[in-house]
PDB file of N, CA and C in Angstrom:
ATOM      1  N   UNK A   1      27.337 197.971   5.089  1.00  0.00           N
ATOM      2  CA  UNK A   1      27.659 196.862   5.990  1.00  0.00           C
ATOM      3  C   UNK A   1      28.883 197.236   6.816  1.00  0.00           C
ATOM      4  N   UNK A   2      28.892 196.963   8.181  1.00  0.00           N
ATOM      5  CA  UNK A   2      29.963 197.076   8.897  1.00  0.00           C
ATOM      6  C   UNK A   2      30.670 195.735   9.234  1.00  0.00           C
ATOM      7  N   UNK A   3      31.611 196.177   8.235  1.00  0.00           N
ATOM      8  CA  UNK A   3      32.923 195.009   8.630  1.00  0.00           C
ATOM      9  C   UNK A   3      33.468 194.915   9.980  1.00  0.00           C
ATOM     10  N   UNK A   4      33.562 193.703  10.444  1.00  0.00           N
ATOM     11  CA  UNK A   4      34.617 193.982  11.689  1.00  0.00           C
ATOM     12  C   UNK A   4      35.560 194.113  11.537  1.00  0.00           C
ATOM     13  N   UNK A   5      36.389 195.200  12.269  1.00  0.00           N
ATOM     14  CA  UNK A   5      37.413 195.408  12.912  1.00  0.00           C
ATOM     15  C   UNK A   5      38.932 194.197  13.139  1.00  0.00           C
ATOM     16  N   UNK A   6      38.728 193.191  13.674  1.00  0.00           N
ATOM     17  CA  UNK A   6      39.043 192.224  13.517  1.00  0.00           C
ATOM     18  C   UNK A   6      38.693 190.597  12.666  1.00  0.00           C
ATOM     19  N   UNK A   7      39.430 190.295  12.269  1.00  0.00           N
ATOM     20  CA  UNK A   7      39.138 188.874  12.023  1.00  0.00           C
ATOM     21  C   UNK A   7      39.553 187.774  12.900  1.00  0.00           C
ATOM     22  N   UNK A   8      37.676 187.398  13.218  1.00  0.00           N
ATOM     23  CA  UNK A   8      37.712 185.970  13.845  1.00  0.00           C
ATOM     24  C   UNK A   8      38.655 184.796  13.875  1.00  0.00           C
ATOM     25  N   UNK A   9      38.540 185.021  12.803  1.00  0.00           N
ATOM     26  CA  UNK A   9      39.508 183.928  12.536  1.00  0.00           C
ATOM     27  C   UNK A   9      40.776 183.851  12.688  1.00  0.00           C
ATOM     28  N   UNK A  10      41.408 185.266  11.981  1.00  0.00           N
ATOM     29  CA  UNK A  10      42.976 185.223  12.149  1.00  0.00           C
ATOM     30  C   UNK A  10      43.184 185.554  14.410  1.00  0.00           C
ATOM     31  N   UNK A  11      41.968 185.620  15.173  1.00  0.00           N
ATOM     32  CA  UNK A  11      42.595 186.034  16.409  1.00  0.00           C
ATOM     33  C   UNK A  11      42.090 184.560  16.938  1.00  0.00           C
ATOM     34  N   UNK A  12      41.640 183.653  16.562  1.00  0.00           N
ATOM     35  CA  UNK A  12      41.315 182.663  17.233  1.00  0.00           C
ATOM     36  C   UNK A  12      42.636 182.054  16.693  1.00  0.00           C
ATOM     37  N   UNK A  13      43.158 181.722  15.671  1.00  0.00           N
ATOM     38  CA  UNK A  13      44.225 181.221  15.249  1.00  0.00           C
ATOM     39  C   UNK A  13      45.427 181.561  16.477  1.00  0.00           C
ATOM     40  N   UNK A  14      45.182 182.675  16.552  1.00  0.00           N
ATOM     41  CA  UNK A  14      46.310 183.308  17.376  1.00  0.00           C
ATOM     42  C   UNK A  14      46.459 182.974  18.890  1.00  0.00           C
ATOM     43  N   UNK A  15      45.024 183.362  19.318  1.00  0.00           N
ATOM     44  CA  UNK A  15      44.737 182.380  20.725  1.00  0.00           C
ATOM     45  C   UNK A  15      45.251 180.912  20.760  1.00  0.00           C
ATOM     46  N   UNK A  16      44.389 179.922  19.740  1.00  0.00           N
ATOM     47  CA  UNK A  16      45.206 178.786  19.918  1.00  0.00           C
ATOM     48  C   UNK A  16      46.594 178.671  19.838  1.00  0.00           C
ATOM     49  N   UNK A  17      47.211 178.937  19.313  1.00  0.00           N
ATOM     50  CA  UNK A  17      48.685 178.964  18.542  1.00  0.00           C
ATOM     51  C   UNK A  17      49.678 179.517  20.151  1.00  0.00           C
ATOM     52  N   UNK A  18      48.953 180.860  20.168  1.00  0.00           N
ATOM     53  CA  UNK A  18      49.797 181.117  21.974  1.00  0.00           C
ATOM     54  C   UNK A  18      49.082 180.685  23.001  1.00  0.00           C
ATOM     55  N   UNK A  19      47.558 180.659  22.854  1.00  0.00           N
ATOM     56  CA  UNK A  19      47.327 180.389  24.896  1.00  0.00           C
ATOM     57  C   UNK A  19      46.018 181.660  24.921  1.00  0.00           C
ATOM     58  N   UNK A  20      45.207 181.827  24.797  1.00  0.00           N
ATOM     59  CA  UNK A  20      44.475 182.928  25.167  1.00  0.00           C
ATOM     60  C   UNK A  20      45.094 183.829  25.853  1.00  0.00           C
ATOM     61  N   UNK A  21      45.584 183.730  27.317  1.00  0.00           N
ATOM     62  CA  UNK A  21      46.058 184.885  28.047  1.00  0.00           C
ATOM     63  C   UNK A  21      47.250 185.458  27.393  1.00  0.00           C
ATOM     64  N   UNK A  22      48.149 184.733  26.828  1.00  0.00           N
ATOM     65  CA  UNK A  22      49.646 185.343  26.242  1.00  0.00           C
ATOM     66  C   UNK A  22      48.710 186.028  25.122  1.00  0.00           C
ATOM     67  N   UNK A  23      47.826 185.790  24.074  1.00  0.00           N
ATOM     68  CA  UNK A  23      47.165 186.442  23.279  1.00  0.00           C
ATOM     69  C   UNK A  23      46.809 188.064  23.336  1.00  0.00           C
ATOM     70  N   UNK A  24      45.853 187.865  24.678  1.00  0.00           N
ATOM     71  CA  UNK A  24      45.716 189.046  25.503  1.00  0.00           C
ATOM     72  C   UNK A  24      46.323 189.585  25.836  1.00  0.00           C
ATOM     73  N   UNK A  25      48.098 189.159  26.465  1.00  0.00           N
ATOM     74  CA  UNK A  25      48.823 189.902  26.904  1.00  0.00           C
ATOM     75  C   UNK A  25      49.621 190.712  25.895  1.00  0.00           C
ATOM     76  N   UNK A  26      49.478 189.985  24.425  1.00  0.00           N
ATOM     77  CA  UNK A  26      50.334 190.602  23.433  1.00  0.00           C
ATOM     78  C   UNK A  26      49.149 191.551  22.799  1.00  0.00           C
ATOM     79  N   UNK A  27      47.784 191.624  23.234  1.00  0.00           N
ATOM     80  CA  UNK A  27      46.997 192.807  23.011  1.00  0.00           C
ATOM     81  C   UNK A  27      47.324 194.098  23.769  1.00  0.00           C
ATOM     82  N   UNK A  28      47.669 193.300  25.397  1.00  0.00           N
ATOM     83  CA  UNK A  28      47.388 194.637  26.166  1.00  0.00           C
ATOM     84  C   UNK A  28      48.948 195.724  25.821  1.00  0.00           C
ATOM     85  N   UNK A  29      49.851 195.047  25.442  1.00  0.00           N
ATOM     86  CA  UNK A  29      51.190 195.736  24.729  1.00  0.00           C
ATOM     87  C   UNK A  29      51.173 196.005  23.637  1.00  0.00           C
ATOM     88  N   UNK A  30      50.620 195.746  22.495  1.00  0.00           N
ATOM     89  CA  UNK A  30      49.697 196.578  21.368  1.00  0.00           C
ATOM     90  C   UNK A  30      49.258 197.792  21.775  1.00  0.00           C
ATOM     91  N   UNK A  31      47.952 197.636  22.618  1.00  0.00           N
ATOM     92  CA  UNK A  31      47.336 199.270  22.807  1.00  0.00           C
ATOM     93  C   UNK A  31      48.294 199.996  23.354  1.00  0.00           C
ATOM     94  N   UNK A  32      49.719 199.811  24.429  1.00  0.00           N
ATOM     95  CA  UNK A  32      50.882 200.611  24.783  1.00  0.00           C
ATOM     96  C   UNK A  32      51.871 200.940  23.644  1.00  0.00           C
ATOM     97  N   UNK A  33      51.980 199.928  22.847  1.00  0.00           N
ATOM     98  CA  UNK A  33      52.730 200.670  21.334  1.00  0.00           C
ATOM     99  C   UNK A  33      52.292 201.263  20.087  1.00  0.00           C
ATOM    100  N   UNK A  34      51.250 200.772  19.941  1.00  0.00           N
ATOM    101  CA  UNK A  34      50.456 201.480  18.885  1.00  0.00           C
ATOM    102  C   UNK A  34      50.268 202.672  18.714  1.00  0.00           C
ATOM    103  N   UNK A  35      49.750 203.494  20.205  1.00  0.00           N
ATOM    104  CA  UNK A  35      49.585 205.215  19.441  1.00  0.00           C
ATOM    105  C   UNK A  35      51.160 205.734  19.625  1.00  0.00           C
ATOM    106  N   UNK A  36      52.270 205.130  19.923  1.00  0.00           N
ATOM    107  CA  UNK A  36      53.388 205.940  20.136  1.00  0.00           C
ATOM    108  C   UNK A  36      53.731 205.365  18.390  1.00  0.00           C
ATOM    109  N   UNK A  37      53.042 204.884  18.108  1.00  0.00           N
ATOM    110  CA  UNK A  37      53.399 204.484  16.088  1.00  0.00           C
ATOM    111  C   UNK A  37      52.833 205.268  14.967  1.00  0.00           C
ATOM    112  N   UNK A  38      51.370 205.445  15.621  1.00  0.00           N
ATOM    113  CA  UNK A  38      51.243 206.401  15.023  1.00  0.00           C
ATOM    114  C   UNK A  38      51.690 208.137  15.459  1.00  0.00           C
ATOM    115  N   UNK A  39      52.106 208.238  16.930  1.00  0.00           N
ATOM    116  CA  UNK A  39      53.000 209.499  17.237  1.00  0.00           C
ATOM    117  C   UNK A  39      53.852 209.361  16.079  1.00  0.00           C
ATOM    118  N   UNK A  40      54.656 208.339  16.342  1.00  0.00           N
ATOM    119  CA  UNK A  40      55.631 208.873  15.523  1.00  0.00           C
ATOM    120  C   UNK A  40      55.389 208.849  13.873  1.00  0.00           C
ATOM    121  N   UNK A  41      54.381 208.135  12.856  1.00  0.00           N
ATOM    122  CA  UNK A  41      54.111 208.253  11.735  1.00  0.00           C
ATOM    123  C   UNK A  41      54.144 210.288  11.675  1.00  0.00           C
ATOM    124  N   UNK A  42      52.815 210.246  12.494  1.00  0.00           N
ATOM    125  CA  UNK A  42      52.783 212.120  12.616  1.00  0.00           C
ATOM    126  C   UNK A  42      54.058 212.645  12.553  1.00  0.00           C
ATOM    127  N   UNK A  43      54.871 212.698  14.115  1.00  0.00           N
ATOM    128  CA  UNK A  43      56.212 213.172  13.756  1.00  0.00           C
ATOM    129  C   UNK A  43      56.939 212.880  12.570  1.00  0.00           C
ATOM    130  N   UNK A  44      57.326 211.872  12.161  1.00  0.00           N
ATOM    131  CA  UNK A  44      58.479 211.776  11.146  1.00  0.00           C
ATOM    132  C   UNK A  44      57.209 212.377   9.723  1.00  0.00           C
ATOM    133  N   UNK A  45      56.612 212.645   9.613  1.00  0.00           N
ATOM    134  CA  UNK A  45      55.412 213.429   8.464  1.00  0.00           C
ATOM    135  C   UNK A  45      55.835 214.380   8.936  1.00  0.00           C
ATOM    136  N   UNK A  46      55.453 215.433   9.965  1.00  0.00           N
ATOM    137  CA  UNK A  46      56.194 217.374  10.146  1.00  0.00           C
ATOM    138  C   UNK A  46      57.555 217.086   9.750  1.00  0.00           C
ATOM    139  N   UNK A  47      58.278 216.026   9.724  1.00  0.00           N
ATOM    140  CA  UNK A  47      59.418 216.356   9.630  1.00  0.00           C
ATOM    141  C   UNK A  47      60.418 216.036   8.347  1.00  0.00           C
ATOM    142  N   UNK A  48      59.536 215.110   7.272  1.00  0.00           N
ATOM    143  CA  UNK A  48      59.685 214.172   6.697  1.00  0.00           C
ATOM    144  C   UNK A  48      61.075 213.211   6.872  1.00  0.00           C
ATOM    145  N   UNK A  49      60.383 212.861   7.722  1.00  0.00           N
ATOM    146  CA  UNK A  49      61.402 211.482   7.780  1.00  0.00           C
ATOM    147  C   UNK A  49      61.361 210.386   7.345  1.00  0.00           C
ATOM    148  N   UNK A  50      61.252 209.880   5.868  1.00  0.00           N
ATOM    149  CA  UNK A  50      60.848 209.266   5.769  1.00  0.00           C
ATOM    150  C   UNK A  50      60.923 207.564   5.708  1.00  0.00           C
ATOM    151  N   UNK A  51      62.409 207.623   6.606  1.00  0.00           N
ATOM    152  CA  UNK A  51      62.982 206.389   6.732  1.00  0.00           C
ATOM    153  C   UNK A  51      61.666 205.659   8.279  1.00  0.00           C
ATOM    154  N   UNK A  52      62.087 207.046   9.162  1.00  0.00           N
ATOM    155  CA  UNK A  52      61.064 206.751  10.353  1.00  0.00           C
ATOM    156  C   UNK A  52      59.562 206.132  10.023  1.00  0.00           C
ATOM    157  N   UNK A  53      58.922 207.593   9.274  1.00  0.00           N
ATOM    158  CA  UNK A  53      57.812 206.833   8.665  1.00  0.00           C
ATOM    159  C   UNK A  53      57.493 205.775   8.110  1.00  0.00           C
ATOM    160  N   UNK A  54      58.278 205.173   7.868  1.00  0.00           N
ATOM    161  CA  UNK A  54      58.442 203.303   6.446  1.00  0.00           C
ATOM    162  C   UNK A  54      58.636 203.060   7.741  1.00  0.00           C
ATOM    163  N   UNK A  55      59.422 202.648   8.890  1.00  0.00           N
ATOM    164  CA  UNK A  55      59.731 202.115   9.955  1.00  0.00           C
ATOM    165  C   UNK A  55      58.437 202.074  10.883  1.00  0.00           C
ATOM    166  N   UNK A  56      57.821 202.983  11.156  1.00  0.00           N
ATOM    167  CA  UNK A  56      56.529 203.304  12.128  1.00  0.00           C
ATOM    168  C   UNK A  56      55.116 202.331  11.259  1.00  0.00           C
ATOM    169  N   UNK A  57      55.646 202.445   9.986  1.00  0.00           N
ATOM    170  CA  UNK A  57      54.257 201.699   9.140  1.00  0.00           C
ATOM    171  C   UNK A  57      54.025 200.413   9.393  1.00  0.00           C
ATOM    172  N   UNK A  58      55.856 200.000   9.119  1.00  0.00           N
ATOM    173  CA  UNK A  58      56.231 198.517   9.280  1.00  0.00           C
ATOM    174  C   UNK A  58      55.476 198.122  10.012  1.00  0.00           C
ATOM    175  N   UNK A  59      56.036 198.663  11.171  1.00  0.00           N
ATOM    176  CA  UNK A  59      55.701 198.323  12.304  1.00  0.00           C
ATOM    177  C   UNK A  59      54.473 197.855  12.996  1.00  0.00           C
ATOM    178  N   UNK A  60      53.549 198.794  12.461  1.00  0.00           N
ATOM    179  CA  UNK A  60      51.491 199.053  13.201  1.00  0.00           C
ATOM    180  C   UNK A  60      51.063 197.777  11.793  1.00  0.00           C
ATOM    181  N   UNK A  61      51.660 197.984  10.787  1.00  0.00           N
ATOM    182  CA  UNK A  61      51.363 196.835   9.765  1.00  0.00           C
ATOM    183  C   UNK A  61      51.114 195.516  10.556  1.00  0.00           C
ATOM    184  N   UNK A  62      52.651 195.087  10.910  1.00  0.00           N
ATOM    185  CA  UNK A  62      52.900 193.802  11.656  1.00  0.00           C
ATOM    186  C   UNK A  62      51.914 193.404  12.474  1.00  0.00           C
ATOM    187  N   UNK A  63      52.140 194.017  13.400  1.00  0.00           N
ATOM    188  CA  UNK A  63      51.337 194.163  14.812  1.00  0.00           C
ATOM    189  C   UNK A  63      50.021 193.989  14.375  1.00  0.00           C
ATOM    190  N   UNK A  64      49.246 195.060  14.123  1.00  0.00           N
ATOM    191  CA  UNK A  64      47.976 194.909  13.327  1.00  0.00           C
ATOM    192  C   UNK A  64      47.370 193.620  13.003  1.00  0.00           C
ATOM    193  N   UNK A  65      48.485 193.176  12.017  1.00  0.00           N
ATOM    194  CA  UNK A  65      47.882 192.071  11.298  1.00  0.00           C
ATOM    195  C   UNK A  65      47.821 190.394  12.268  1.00  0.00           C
ATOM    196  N   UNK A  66      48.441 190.611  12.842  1.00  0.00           N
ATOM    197  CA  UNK A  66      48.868 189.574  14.440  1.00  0.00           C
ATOM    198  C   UNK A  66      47.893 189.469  15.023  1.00  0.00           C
ATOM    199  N   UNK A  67      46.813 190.468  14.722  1.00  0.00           N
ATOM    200  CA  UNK A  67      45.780 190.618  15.368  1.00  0.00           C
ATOM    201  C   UNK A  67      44.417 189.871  14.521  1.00  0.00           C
ATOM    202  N   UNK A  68      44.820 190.063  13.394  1.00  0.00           N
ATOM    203  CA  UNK A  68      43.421 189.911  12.375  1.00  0.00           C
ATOM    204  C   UNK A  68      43.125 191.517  12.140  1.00  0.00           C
ATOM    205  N   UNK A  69      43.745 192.438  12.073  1.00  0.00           N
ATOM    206  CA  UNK A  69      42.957 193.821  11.862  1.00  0.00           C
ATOM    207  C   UNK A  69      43.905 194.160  10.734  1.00  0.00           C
ATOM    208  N   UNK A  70      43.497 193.600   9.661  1.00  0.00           N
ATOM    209  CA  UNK A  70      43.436 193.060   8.046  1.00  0.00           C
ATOM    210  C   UNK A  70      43.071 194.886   7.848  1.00  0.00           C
ATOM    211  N   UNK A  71      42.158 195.258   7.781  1.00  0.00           N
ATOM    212  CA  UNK A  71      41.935 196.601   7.590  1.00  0.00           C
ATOM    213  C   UNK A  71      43.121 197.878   7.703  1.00  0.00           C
ATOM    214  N   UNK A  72      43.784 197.727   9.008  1.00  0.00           N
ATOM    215  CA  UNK A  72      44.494 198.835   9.828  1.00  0.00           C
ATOM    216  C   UNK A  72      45.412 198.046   9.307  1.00  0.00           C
ATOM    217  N   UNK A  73      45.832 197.185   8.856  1.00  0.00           N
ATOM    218  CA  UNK A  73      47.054 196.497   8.307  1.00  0.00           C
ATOM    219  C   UNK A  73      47.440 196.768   7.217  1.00  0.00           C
ATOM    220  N   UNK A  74      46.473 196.574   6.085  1.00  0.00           N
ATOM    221  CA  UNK A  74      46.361 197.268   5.322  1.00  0.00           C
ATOM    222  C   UNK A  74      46.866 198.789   5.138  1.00  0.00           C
ATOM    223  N   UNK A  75      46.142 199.519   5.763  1.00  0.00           N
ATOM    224  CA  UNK A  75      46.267 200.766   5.640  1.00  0.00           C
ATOM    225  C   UNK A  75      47.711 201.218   5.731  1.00  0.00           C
ATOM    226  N   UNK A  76      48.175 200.464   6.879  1.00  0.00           N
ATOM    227  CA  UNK A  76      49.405 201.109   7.300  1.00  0.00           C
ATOM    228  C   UNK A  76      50.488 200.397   6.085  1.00  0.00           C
ATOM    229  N   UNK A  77      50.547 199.041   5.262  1.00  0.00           N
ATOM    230  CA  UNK A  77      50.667 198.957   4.334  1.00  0.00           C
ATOM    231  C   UNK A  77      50.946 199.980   3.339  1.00  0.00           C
ATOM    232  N   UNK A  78      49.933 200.636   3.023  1.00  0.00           N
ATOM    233  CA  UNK A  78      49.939 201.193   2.160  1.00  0.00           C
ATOM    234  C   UNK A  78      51.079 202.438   2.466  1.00  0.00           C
ATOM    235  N   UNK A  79      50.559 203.077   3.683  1.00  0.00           N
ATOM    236  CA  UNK A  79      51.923 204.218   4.183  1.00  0.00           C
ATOM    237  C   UNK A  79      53.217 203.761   4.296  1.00  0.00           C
ATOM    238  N   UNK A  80      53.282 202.329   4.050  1.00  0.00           N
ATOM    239  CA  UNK A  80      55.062 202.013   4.347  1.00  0.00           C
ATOM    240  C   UNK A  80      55.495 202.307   3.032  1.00  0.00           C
ATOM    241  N   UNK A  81      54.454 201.658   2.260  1.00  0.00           N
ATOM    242  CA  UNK A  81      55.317 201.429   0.831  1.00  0.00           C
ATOM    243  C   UNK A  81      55.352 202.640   0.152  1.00  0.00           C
ATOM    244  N   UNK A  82      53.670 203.555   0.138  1.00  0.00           N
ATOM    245  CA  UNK A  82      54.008 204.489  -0.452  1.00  0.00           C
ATOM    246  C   UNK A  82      54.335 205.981   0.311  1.00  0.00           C
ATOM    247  N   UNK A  83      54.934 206.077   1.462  1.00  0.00           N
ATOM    248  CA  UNK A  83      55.957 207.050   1.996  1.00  0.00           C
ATOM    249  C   UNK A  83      55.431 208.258   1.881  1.00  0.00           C
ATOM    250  N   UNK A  84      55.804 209.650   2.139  1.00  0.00           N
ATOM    251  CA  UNK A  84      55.371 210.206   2.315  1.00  0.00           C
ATOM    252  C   UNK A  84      54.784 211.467   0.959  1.00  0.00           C
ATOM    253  N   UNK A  85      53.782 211.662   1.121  1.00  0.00           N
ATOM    254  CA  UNK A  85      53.046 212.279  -0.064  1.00  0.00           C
ATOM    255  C   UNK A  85      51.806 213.788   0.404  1.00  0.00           C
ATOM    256  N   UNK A  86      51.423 213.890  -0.744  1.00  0.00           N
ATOM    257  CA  UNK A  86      50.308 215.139  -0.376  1.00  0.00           C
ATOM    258  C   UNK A  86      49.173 214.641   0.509  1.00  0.00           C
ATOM    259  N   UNK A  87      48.737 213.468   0.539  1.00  0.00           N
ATOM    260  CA  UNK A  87      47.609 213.163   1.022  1.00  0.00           C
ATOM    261  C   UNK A  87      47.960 211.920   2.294  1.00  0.00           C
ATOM    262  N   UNK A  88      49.107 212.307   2.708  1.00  0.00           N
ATOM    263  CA  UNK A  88      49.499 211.955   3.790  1.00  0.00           C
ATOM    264  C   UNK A  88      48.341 211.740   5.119  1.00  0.00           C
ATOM    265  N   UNK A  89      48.687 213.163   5.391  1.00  0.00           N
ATOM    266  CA  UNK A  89      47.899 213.823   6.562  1.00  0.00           C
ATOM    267  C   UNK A  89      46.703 213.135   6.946  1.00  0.00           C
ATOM    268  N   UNK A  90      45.808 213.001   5.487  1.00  0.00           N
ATOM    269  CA  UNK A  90      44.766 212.622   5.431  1.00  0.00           C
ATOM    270  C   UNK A  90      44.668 210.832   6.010  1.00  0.00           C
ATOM    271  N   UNK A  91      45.253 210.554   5.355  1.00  0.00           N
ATOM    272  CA  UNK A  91      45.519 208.838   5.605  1.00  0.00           C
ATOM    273  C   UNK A  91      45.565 208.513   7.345  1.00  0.00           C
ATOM    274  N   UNK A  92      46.527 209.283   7.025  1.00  0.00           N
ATOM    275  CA  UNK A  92      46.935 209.279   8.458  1.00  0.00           C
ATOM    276  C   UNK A  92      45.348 209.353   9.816  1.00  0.00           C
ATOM    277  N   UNK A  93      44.901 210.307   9.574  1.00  0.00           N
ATOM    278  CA  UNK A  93      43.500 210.596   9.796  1.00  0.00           C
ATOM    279  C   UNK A  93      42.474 209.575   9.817  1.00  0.00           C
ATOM    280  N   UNK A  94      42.552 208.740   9.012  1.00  0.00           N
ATOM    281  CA  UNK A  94      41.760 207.708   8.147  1.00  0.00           C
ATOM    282  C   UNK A  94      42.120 206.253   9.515  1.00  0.00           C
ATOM    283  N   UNK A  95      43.788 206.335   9.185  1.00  0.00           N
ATOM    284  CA  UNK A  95      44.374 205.173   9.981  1.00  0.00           C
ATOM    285  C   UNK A  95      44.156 205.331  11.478  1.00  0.00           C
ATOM    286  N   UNK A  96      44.275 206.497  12.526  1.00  0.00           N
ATOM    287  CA  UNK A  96      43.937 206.859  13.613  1.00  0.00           C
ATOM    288  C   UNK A  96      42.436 206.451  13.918  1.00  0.00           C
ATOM    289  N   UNK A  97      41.250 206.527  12.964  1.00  0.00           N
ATOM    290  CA  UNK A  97      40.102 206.441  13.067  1.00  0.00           C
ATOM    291  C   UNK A  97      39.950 204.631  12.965  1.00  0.00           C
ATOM    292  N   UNK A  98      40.570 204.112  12.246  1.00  0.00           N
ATOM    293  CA  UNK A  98      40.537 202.377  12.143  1.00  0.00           C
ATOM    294  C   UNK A  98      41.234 201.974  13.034  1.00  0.00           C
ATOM    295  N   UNK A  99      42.258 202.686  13.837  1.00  0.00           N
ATOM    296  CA  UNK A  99      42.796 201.973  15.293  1.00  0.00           C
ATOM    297  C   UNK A  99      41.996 201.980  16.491  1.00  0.00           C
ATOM    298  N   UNK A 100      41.105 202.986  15.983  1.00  0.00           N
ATOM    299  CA  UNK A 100      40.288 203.481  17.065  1.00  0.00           C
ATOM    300  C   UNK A 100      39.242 201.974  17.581  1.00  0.00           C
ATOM    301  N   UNK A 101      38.847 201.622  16.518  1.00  0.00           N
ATOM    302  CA  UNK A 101      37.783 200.497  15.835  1.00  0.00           C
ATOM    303  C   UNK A 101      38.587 199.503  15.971  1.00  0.00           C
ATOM    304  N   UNK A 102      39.561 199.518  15.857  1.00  0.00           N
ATOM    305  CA  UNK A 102      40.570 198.015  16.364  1.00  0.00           C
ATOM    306  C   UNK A 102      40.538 197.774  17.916  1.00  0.00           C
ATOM    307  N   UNK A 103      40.879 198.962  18.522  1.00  0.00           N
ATOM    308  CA  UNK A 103      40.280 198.811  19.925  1.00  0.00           C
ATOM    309  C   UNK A 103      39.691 198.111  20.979  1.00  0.00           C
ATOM    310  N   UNK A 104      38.586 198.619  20.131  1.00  0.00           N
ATOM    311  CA  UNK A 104      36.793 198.606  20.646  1.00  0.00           C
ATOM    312  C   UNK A 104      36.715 197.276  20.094  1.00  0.00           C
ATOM    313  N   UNK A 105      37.060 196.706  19.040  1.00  0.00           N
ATOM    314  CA  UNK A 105      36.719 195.054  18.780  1.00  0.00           C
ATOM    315  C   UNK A 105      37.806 194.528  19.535  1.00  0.00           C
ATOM    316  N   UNK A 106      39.242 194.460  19.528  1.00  0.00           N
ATOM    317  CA  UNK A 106      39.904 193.704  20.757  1.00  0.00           C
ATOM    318  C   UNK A 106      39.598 193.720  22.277  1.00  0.00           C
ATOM    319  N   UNK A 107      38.825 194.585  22.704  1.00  0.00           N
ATOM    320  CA  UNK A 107      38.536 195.004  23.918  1.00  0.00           C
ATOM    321  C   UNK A 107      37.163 194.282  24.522  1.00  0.00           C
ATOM    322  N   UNK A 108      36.135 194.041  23.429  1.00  0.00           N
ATOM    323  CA  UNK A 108      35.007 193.774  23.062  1.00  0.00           C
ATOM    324  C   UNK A 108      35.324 191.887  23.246  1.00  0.00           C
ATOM    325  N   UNK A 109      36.475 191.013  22.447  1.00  0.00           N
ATOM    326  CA  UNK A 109      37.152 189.935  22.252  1.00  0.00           C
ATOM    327  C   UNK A 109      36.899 189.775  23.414  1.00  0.00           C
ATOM    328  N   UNK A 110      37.217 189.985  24.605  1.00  0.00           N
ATOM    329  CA  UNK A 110      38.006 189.809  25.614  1.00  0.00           C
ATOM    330  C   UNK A 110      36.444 189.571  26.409  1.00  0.00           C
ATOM    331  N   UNK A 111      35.783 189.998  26.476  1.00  0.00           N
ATOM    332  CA  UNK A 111      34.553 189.748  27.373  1.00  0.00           C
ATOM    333  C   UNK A 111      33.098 189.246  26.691  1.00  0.00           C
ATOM    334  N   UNK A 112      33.280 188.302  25.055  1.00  0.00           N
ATOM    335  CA  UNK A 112      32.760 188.184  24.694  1.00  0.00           C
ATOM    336  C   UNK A 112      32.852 187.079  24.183  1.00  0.00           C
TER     337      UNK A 112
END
C-alpha cells in the first residue's frame, strides 16, 4: 500500500488555521529550505558535525511535520536524536528519497 506523503488532515488543519495562500506560501519556502537541510545534514556527516547535524534534523523535522509529512518527520526525527552513526549515509539516502515524495504530494495539494 502506498501511504501518502502527506496528511490530509494535518495540511487542511493548516490551511484553515493560516488561509490557504499563506499555507502555500509557507510551502513554496519549504521547497527553498529544505534541500539546503539536507545539504547541510550531508555536510556536517563528511565532517561530523554533529551539533550541525541535530540542528539540520531539528529543523526538516519541524518544517516537515507543519506540513503533515509525518513520514519525513519522522525520519529526520530519528537523525536528530540519534546523531551521527555507521548507517548514517544510508538514512540519509532513505530521507532525500521521502522529500522527494513530499514534493510531488505538496505540489499535487495545490491543483487538486
Amino acid at each position: 500500500m502506498n501511504k501518502s506523503a502527506i496528511d490530509p488532515a494535518t495540511f487542511a488543519a493548516l490551511k484553515d488555521m493560516a488561509g490557504a495562500e499563506f499555507a502555500y506560501e509557507l510551502v513554496d519556502t519549504f521547497f527553498e529550505e529544505a534541500p539546503r537541510m539536507l545539504a547541510d545534514l550531508r555536510e556536517s556527516l563528511s565532517t561530523h558535525d554533529a551539533d550541525r547535524f541535530r540542528r539540520a534534523a531539528h529543523s526538516l523535522k519541524s518544517n516537515g511535520m507543519t506540513f503533515g509529512a509525518l513520514t519525513l518527520g519522522s525520519m529526520a526525527k530519528g537523525l536528530e536524536l540519534g546523531g551521527i552513526g555507521a548507517s548514517t549515509a544510508s538514512a540519509l539516502d532513505l530521507l532525500d528519497a521521502e522529500y522527494g515524495r513530499v514534493v510531488v504530494a505538496l505540489k499535487a495539494s495545490r491543483h487538486g
